[in-house]
C-alpha atoms as a PDB file:
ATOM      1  CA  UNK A   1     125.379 111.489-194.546  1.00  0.00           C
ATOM      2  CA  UNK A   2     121.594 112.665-195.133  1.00  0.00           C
ATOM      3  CA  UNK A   3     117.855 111.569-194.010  1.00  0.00           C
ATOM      4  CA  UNK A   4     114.632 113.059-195.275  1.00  0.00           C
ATOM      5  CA  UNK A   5     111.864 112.596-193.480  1.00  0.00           C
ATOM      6  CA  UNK A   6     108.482 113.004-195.464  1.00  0.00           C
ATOM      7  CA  UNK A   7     109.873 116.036-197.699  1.00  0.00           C
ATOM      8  CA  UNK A   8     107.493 117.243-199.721  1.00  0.00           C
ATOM      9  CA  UNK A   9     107.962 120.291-202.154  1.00  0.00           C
ATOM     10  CA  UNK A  10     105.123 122.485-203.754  1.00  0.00           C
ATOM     11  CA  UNK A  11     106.061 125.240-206.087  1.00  0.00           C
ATOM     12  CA  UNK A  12     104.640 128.441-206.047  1.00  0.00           C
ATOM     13  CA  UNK A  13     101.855 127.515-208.434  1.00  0.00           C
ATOM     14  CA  UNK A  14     100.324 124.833-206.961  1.00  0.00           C
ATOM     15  CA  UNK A  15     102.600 122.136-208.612  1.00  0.00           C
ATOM     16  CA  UNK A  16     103.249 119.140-206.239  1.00  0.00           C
ATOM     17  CA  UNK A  17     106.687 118.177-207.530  1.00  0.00           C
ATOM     18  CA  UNK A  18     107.671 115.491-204.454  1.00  0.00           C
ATOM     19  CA  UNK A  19     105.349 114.324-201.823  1.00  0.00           C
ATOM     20  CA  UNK A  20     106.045 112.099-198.731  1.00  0.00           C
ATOM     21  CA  UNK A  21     109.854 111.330-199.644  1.00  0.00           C
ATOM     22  CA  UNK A  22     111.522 109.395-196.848  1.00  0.00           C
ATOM     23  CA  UNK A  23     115.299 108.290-197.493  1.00  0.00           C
ATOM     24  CA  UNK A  24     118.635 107.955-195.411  1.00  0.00           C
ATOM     25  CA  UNK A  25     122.211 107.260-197.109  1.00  0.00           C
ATOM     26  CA  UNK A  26     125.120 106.358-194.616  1.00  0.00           C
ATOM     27  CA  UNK A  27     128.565 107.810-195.231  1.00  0.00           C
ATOM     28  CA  UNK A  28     130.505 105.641-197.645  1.00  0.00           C
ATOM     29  CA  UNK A  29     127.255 104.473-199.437  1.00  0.00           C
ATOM     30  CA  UNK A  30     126.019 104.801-203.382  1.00  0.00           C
ATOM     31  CA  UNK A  31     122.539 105.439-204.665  1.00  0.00           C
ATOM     32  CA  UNK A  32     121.136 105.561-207.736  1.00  0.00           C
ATOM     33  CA  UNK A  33     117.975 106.985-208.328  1.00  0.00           C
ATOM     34  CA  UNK A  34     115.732 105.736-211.230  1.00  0.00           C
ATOM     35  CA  UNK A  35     112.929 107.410-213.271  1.00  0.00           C
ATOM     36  CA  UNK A  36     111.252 108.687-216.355  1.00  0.00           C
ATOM     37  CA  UNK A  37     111.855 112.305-217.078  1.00  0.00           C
ATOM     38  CA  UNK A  38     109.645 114.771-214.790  1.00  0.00           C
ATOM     39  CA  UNK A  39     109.320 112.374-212.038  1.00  0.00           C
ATOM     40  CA  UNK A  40     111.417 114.814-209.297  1.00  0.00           C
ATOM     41  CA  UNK A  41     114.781 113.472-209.786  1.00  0.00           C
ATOM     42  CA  UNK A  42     116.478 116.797-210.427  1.00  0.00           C
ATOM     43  CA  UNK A  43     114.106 118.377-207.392  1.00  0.00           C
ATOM     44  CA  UNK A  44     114.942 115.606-205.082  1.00  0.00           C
ATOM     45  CA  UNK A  45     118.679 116.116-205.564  1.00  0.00           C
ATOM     46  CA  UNK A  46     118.566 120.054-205.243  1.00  0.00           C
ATOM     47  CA  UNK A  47     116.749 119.146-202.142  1.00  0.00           C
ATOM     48  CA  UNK A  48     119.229 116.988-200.641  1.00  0.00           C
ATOM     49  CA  UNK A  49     122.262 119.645-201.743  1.00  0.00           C
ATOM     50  CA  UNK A  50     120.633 122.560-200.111  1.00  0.00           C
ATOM     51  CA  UNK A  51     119.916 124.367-203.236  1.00  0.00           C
ATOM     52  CA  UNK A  52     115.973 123.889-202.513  1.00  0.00           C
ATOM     53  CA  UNK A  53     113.711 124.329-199.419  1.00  0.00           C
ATOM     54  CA  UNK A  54     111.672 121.655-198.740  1.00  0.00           C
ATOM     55  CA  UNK A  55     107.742 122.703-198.193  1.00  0.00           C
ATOM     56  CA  UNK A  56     107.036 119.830-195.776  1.00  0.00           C
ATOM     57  CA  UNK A  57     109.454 117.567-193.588  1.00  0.00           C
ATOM     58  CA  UNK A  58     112.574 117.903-192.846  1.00  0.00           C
ATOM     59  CA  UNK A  59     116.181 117.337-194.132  1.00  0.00           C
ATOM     60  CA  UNK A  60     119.512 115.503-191.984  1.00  0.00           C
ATOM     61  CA  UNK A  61     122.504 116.537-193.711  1.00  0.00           C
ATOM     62  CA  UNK A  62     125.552 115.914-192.410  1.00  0.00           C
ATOM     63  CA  UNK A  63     123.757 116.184-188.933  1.00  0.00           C
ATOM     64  CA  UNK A  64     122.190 119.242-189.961  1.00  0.00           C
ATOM     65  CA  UNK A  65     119.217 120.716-190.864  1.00  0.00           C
ATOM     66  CA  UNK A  66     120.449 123.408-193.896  1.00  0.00           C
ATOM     67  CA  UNK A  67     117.069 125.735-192.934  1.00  0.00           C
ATOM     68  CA  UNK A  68     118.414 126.027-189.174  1.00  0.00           C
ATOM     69  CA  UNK A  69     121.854 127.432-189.925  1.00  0.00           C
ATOM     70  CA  UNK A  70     122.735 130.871-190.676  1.00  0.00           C
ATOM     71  CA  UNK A  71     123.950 131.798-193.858  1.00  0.00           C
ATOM     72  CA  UNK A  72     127.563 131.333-193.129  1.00  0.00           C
ATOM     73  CA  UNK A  73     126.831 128.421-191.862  1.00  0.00           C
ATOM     74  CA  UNK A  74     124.824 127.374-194.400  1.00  0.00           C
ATOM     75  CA  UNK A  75     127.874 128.157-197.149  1.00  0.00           C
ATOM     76  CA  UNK A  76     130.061 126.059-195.536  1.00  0.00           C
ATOM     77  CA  UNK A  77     127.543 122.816-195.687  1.00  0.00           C
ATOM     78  CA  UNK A  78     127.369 123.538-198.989  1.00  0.00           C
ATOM     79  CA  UNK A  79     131.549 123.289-199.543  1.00  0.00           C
ATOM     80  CA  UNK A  80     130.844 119.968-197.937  1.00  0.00           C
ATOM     81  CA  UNK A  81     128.555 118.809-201.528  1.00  0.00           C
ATOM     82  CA  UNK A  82     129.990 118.020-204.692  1.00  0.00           C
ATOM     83  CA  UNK A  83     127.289 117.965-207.579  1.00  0.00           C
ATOM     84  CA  UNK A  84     127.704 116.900-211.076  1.00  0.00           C
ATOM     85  CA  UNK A  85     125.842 118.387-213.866  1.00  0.00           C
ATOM     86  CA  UNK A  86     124.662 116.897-216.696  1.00  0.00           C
ATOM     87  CA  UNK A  87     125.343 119.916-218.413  1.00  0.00           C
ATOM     88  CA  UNK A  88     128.117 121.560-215.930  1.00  0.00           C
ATOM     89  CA  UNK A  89     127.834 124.801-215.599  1.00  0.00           C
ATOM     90  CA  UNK A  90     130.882 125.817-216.684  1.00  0.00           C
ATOM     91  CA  UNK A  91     131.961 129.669-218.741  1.00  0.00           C
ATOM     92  CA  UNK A  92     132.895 128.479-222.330  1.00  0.00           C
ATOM     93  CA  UNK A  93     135.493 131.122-221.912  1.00  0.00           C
ATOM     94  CA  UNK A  94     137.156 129.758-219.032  1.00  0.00           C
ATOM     95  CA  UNK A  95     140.473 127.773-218.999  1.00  0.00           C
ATOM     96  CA  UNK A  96     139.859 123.948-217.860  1.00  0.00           C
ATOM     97  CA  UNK A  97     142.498 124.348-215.136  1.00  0.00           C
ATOM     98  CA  UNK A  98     140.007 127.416-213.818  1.00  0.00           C
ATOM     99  CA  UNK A  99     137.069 125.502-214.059  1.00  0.00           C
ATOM    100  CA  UNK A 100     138.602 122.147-211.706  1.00  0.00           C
ATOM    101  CA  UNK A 101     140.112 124.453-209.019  1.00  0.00           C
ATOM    102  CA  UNK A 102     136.853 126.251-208.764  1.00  0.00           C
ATOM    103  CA  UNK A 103     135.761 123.048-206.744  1.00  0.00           C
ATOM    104  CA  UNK A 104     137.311 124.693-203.819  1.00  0.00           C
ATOM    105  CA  UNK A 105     136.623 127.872-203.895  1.00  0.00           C
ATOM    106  CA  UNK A 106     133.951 127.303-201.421  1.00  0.00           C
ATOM    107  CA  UNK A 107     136.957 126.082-199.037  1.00  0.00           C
ATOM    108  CA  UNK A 108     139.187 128.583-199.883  1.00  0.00           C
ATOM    109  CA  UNK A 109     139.520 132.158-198.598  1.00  0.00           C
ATOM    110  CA  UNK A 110     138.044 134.926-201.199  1.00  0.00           C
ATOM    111  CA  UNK A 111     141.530 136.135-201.563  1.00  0.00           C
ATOM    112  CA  UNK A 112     142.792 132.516-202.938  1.00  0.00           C
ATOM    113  CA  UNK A 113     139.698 132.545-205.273  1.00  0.00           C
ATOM    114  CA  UNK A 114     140.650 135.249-206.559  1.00  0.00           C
ATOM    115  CA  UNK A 115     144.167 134.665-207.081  1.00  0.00           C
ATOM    116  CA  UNK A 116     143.224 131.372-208.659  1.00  0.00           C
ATOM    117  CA  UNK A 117     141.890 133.373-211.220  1.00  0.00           C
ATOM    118  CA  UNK A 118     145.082 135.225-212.576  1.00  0.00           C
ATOM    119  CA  UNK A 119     147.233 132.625-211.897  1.00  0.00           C
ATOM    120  CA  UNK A 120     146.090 128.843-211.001  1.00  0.00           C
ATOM    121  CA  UNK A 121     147.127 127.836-207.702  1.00  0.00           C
ATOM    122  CA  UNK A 122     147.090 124.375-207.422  1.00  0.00           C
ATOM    123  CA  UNK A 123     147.927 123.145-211.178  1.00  0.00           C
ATOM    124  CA  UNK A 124     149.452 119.960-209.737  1.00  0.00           C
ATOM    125  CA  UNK A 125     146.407 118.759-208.130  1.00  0.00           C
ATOM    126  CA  UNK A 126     144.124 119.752-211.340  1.00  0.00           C
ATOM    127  CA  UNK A 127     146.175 117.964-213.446  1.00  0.00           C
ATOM    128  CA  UNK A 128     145.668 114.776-210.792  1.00  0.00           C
ATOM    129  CA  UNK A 129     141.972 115.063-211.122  1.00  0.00           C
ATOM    130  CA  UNK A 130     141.371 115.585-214.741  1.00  0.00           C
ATOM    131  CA  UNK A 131     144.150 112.739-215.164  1.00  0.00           C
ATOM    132  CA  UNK A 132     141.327 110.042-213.790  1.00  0.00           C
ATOM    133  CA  UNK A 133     138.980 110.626-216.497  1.00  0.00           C
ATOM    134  CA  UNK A 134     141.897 110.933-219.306  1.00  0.00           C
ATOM    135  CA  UNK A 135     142.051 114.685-219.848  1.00  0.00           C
ATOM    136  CA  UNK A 136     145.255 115.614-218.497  1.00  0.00           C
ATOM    137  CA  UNK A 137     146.566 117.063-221.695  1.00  0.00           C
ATOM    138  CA  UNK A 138     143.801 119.332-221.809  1.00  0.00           C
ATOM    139  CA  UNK A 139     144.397 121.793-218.559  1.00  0.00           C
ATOM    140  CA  UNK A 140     145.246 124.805-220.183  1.00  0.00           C
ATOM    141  CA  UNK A 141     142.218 124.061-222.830  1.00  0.00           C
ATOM    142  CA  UNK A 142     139.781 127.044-223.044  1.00  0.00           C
ATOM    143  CA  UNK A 143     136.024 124.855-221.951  1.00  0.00           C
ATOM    144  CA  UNK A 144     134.856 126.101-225.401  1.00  0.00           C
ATOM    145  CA  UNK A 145     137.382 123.375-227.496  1.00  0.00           C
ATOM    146  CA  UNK A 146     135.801 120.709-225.226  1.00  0.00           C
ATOM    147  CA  UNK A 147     132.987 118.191-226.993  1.00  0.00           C
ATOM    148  CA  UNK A 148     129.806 117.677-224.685  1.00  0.00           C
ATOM    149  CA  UNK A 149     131.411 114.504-222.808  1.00  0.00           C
ATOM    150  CA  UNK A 150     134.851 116.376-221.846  1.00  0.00           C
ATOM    151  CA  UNK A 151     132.858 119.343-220.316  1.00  0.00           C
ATOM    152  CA  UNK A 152     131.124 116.789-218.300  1.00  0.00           C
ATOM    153  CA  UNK A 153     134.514 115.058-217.636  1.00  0.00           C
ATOM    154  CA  UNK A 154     135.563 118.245-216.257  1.00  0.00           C
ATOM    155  CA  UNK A 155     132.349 118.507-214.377  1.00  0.00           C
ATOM    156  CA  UNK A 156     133.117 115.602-212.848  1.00  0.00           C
ATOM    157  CA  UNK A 157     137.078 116.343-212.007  1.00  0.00           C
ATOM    158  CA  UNK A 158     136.135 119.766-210.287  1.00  0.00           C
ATOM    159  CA  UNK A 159     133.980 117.776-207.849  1.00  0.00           C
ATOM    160  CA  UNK A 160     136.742 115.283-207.421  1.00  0.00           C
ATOM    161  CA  UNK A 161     139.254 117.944-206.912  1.00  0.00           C
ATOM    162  CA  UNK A 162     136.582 119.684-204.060  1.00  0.00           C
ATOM    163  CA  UNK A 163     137.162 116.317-202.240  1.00  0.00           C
ATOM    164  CA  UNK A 164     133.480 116.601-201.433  1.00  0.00           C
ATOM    165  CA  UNK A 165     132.088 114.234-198.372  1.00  0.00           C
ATOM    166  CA  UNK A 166     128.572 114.004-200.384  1.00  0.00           C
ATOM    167  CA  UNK A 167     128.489 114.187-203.874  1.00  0.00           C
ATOM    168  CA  UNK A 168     125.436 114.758-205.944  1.00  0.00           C
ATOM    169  CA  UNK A 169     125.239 113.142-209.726  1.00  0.00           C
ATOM    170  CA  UNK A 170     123.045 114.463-212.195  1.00  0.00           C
ATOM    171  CA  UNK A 171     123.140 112.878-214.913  1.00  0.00           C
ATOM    172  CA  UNK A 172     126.354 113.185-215.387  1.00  0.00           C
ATOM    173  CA  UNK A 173     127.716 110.637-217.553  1.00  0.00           C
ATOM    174  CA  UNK A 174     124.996 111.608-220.307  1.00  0.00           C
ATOM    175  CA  UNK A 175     127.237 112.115-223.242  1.00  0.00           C
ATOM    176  CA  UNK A 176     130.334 110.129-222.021  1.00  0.00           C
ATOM    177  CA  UNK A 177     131.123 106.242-224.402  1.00  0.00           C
ATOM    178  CA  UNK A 178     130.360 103.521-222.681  1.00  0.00           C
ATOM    179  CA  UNK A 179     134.020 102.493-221.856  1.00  0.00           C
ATOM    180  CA  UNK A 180     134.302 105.993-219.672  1.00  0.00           C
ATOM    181  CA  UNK A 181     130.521 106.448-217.987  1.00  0.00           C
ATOM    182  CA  UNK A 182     130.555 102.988-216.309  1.00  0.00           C
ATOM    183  CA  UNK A 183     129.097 103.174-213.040  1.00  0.00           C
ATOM    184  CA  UNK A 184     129.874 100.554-210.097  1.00  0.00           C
ATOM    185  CA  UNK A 185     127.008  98.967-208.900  1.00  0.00           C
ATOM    186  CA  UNK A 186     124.718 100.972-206.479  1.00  0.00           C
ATOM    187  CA  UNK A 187     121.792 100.845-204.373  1.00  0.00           C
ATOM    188  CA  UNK A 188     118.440 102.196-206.710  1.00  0.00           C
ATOM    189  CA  UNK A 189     115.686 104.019-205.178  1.00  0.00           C
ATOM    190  CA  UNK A 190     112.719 104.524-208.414  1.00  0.00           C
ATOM    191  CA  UNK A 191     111.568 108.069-208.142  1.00  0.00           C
ATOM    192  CA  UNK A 192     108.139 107.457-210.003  1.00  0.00           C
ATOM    193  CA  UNK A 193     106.072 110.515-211.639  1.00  0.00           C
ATOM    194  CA  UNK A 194     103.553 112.378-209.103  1.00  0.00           C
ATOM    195  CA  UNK A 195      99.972 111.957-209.999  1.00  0.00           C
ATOM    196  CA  UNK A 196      98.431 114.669-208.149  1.00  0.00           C
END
């Protein structure tokens, strides 16, 4: 699924946020990476979704490097990575049912996006992913009526719904009971603090 290979990144001001990161995850595989707050976590996974450009090394995704594609190309990696917020990024305004089917919108042709937007296309299949993390009854919900651990719920059921082949987690069982942000058990990889 992805490989780094000694990906460093330096921000514009000198900070060293990740230096000499080396990792590969096969397809059907689960990581969990472990750290204090600051240590890169959030950096290393914007990395590995293509939202970031590495400084130094290099990045495998999907048998890819992201910096070698054009920008259509590019897009359409992206459709390929599901990432869950920790606080989704979700319109307060916006109808639940909206916010799940937006998972494919980087699938879908503009015109369907659009669409989607007067009238939800797929309510069936929404319904089926917000049904896994009991929130069924709340489709039609505007995001605003949600508490902190149903937006991330629905976080969670748009990147089910995108049927993504990698999917990021952020965080993103924060604010969820115990009962409903139960993880199976994973590989960890400690992200430790940079000391430079």
């Amino acid at each position: 699924m992805f490989r780094l290979h000694d990906v460093g990144l330096t921000h514009g001001n000198g900070f060293v946020a990740l230096r000499e990161v080396a990792m590969a995850v096969q397809a059907g595989e689960q990581l969990a990476i472990v750290g204090p707050s600051g240590a890169g976590k959030t950096t290393l996974l914007r990395l590995i979704g293509a939202a970031l450009r590495p400084s130094r090394g290099s990045i495998d995704l999907h048998g890819d490097d992201p910096w070698t594609l054009s920008a259509a190309e590019l897009r359409r990696l992206r459709a390929r990575i599901g990432v869950a917020h920790q606080a989704p990024p979700l319109p307060l305004r916006q109808r639940v049912v909206t916010a799940v089917l937006a998972g494919r919108l980087g699938q879908w042709p503009w015109w369907k996006g659009i669409a989607s937007l007067a009238y939800p296309v797929d309510i069936v299949g929404a319904r089926a992913a917000l049904a896994r993390l009991d929130l069924g009854e709340r489709i039609f919900d505007r995001c605003d009526r949600l508490s902190g651990g149903q937006l991330q719920r629905v976080g969670i059921a748009r990147v089910l719904y995108q049927q993504a082949q990698l999917v990021l987690a952020d965080e993103p069982v924060s604010a969820l009971d115990p009962a409903l942000g139960s993880l199976p058990s994973t590989r960890r990889w400690r992200c430790t603090p940079c000391r430079c």
